[in-house]
N, C-alpha and C. Protein backbone atom coordinates (compact mmCIF):
# COMPACT_ATOMS: atom_id res chain seq x y z
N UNK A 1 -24.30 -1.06 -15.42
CA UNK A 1 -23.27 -1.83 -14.76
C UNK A 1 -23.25 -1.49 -13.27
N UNK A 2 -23.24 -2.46 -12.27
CA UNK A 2 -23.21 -2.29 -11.18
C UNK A 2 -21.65 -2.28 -10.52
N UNK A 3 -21.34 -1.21 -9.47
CA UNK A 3 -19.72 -1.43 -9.59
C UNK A 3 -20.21 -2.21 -7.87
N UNK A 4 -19.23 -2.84 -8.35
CA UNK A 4 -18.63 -4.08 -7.27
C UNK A 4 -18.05 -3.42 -5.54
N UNK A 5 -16.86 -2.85 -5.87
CA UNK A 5 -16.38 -2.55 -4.72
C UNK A 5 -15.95 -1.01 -5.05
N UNK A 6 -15.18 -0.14 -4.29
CA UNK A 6 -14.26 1.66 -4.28
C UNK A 6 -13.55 1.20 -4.76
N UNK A 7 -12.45 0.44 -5.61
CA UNK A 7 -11.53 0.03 -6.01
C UNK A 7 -11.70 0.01 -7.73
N UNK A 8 -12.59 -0.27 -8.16
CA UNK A 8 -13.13 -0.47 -8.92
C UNK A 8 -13.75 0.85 -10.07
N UNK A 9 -14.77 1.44 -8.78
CA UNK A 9 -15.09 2.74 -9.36
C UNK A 9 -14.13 3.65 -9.27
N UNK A 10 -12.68 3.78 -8.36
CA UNK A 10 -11.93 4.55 -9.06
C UNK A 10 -11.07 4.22 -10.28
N UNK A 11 -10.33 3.30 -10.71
CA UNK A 11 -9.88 2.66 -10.97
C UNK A 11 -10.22 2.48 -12.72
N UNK A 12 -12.01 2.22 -12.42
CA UNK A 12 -12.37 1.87 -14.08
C UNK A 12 -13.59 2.97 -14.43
N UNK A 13 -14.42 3.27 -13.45
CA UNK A 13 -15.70 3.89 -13.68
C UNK A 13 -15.43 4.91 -13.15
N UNK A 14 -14.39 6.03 -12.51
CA UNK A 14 -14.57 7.34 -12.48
C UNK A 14 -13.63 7.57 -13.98
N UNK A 15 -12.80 6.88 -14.52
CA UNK A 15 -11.74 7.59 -15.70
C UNK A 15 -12.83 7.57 -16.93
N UNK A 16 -13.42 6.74 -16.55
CA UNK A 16 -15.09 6.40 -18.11
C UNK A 16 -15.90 7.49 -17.90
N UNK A 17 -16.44 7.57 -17.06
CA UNK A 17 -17.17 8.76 -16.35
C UNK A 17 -17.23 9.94 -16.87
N UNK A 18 -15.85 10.95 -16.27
CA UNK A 18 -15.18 12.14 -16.18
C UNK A 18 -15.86 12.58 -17.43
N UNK A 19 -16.60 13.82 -17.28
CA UNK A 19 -16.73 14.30 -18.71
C UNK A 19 -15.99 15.90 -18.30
N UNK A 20 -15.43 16.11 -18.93
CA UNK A 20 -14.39 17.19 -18.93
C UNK A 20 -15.21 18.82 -19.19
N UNK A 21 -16.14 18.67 -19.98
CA UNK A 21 -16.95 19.85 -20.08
C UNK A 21 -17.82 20.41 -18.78
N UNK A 22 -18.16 19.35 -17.86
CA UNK A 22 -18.67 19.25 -16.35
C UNK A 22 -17.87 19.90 -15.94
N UNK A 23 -16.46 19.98 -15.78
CA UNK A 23 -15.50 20.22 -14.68
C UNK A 23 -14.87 21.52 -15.08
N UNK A 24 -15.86 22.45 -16.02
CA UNK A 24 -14.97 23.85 -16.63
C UNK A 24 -15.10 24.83 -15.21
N UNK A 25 -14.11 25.46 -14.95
CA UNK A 25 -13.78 25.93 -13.64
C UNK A 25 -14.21 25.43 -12.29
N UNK A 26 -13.36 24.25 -12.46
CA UNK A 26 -13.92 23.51 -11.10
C UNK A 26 -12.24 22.82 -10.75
N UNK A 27 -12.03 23.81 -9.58
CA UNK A 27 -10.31 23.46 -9.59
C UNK A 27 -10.44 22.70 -8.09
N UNK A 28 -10.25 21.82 -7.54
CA UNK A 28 -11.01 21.08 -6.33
C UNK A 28 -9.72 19.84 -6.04
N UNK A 29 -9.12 19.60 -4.59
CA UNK A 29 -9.25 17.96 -4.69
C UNK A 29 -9.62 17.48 -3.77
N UNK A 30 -10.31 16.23 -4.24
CA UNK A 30 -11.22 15.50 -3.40
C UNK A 30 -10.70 14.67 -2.91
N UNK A 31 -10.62 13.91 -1.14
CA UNK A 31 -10.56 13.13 -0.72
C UNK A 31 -11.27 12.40 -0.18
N UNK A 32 -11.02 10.84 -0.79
CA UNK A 32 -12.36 10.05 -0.45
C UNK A 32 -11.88 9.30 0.84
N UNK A 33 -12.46 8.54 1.95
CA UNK A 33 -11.94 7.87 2.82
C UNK A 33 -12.71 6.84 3.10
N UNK A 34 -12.49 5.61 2.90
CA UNK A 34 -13.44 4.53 2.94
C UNK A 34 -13.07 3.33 3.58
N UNK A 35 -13.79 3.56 5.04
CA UNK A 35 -13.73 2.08 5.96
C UNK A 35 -14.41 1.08 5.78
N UNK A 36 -14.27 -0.15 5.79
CA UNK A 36 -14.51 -1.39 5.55
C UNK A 36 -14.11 -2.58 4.74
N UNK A 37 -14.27 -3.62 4.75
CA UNK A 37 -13.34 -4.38 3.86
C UNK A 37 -12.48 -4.29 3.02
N UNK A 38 -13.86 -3.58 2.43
CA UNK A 38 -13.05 -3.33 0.83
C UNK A 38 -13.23 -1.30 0.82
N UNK A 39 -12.51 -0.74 1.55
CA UNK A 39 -12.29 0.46 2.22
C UNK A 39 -10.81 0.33 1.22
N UNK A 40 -10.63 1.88 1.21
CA UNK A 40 -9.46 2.38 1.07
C UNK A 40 -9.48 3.82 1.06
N UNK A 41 -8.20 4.35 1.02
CA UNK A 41 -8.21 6.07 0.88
C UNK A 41 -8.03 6.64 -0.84
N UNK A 42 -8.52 7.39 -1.68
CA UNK A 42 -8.55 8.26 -3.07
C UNK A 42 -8.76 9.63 -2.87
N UNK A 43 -7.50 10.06 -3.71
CA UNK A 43 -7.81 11.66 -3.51
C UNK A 43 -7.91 11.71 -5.50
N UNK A 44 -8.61 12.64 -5.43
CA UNK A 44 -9.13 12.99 -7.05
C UNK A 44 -8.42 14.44 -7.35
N UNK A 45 -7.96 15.04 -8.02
CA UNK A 45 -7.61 16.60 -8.62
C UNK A 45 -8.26 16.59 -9.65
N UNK A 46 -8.98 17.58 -9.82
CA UNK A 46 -10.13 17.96 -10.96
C UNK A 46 -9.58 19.39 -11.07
N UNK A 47 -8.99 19.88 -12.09
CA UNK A 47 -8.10 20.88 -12.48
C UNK A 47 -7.94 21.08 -14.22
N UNK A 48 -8.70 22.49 -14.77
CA UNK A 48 -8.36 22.69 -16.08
C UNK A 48 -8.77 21.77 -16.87
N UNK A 49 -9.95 20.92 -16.38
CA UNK A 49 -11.14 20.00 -16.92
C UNK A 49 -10.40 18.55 -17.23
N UNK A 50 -9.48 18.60 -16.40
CA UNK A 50 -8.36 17.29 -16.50
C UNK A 50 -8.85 16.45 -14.85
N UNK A 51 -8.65 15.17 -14.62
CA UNK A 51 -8.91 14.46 -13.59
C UNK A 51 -7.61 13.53 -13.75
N UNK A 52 -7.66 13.39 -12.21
CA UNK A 52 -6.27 13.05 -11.78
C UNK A 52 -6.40 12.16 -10.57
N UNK A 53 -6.70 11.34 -10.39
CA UNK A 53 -7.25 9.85 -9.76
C UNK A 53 -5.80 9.29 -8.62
N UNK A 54 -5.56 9.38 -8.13
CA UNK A 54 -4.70 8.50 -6.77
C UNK A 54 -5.17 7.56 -5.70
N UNK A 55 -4.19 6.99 -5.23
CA UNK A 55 -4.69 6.15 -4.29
C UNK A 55 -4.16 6.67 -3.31
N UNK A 56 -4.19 7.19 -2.07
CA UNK A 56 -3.85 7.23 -0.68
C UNK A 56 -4.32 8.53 -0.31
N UNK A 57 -3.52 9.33 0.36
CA UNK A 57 -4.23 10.08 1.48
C UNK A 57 -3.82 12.01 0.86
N UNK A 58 -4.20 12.71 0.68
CA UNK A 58 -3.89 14.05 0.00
C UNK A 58 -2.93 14.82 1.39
N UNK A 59 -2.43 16.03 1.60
CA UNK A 59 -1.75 16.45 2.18
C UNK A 59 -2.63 18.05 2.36
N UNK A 60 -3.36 18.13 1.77
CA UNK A 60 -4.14 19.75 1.64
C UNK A 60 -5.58 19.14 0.86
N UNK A 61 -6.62 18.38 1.35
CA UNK A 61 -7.93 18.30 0.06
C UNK A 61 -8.58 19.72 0.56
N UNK A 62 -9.21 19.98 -0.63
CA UNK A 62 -10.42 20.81 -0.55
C UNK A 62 -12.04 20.41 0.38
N UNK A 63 -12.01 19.20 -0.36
CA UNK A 63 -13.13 18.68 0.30
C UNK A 63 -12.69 17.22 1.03
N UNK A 64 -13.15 16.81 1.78
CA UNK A 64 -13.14 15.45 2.09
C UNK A 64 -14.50 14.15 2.74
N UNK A 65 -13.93 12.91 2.30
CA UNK A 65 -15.50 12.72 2.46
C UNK A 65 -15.01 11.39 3.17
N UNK A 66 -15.81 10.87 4.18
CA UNK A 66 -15.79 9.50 5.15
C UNK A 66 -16.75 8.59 4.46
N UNK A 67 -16.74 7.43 4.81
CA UNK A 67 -17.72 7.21 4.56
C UNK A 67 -17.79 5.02 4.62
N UNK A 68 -18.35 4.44 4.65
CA UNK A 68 -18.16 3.05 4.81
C UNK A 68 -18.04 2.76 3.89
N UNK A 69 -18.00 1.38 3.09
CA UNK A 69 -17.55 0.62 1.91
C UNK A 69 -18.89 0.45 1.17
N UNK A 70 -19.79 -0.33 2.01
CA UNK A 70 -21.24 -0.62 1.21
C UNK A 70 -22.32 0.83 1.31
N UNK A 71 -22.18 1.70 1.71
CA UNK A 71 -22.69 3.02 1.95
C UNK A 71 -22.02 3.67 0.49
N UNK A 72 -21.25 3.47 0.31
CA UNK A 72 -20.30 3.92 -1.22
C UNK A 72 -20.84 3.19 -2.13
N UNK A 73 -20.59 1.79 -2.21
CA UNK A 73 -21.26 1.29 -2.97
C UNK A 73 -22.58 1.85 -3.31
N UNK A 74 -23.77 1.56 -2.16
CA UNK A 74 -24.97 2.27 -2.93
C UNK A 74 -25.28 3.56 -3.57
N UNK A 75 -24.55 4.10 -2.83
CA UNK A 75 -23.81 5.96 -3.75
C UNK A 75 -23.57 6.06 -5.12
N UNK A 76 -22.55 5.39 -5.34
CA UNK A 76 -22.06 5.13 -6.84
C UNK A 76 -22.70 4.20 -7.72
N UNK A 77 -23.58 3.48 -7.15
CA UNK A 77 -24.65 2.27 -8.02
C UNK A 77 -26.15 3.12 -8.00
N UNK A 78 -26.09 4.41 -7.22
CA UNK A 78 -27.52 5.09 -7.32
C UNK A 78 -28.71 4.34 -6.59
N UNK A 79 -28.35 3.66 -5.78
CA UNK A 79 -29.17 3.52 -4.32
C UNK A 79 -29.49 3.78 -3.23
N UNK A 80 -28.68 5.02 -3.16
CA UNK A 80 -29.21 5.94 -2.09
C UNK A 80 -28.48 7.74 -2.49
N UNK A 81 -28.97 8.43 -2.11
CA UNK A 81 -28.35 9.75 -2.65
C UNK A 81 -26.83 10.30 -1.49
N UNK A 82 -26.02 10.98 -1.75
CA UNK A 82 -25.12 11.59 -1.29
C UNK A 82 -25.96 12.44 0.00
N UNK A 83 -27.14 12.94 -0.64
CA UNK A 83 -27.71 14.29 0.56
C UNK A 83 -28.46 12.94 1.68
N UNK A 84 -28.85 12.15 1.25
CA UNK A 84 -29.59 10.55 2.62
C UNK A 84 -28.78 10.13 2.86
N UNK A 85 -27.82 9.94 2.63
CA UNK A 85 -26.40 9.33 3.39
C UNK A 85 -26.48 10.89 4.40
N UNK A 86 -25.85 11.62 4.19
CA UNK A 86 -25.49 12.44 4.69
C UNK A 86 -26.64 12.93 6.06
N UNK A 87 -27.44 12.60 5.66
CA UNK A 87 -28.79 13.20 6.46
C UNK A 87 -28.81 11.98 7.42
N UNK A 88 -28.69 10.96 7.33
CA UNK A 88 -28.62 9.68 8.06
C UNK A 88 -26.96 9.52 9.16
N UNK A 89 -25.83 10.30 8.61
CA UNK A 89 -25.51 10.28 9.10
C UNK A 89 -24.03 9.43 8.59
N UNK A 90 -24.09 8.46 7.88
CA UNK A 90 -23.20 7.50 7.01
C UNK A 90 -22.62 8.14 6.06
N UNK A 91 -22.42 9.46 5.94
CA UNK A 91 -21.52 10.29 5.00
C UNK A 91 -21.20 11.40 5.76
N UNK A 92 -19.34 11.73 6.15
CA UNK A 92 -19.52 13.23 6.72
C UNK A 92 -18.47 13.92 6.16
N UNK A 93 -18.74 14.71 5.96
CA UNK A 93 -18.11 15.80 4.90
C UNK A 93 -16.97 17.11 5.44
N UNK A 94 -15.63 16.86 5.66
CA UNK A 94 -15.09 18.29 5.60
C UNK A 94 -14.45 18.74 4.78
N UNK A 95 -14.72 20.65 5.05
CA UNK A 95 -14.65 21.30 4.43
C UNK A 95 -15.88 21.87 3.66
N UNK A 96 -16.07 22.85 2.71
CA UNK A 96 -16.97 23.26 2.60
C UNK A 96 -18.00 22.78 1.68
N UNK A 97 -19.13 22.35 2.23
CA UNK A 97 -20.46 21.89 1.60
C UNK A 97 -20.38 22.11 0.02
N UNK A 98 -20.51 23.28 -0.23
CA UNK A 98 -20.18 23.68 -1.67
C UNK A 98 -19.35 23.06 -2.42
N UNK A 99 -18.85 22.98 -2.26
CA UNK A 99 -17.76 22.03 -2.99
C UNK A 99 -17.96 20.87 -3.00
N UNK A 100 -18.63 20.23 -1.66
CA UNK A 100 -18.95 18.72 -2.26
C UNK A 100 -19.65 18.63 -2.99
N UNK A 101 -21.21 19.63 -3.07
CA UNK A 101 -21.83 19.58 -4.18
C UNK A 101 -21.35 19.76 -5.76
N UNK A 102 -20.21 19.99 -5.61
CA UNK A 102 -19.85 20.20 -7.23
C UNK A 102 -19.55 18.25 -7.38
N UNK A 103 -19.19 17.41 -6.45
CA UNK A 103 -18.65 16.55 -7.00
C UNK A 103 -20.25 15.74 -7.46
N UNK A 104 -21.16 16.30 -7.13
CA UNK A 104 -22.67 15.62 -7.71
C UNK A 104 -22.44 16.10 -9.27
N UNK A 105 -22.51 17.35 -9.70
CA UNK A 105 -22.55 17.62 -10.99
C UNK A 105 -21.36 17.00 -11.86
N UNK A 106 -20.92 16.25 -11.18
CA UNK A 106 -19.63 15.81 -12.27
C UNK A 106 -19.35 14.23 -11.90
N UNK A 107 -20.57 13.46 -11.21
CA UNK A 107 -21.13 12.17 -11.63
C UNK A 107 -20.43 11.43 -9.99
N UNK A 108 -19.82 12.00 -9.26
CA UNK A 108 -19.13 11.46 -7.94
C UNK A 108 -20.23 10.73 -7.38
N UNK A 109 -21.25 11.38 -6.68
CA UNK A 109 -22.68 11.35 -5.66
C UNK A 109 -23.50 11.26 -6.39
């Protein structure tokens, strides 16, 4: 299945996703930030192998991630990787590296 727009993959394809055995000590929240059309802001809490999905802007994330609308798209449809975005420049990441890499092992990137 190809996801359409960020709205979408949070919404229907990160709650399908989530496999809870991935996320055993992985206490994190993620903020996503996404400009363009179909842009919006998601912060995620991944806590005690539970996921916790929002829409708007976090007040303290762990990690946070920028990033454009169709640059996401190919991310989450597996057309380009999290580390070539990033290396290109179309993904920027604060906070600590490490931690974004956990959101690869648990199907984010």
């Amino acid at each position: 299945m190809q996801i359409q727009n960020p709205r979408e993959f949070f919404e229907k394809v990160l709650p399908e996703k989530f496999d809870p055995d991935k996320a055993e000590g992985i206490d994190i929240v993620f903020q996503v930030n996404i400009s363009g059309e179909e842009g919006g802001d998601w912060y995620v809490i991944i806590k005690d192998k539970q996921i916790d999905i929002n829409e708007g802007v976090h007040d303290d994330p762990t990690v946070g991630i920028e990033v454009k609308d169709k640059t996401w798209i190919k991310l989450v449809n597996g057309k380009t990787t999290g580390e070539r975005a990033f290396l290109a420049g179309k993904l920027k990441v604060k906070g600590e590296v490490q931690d974004a890499l956990s959101l690869k092992v648990l199907g984010f990137l």
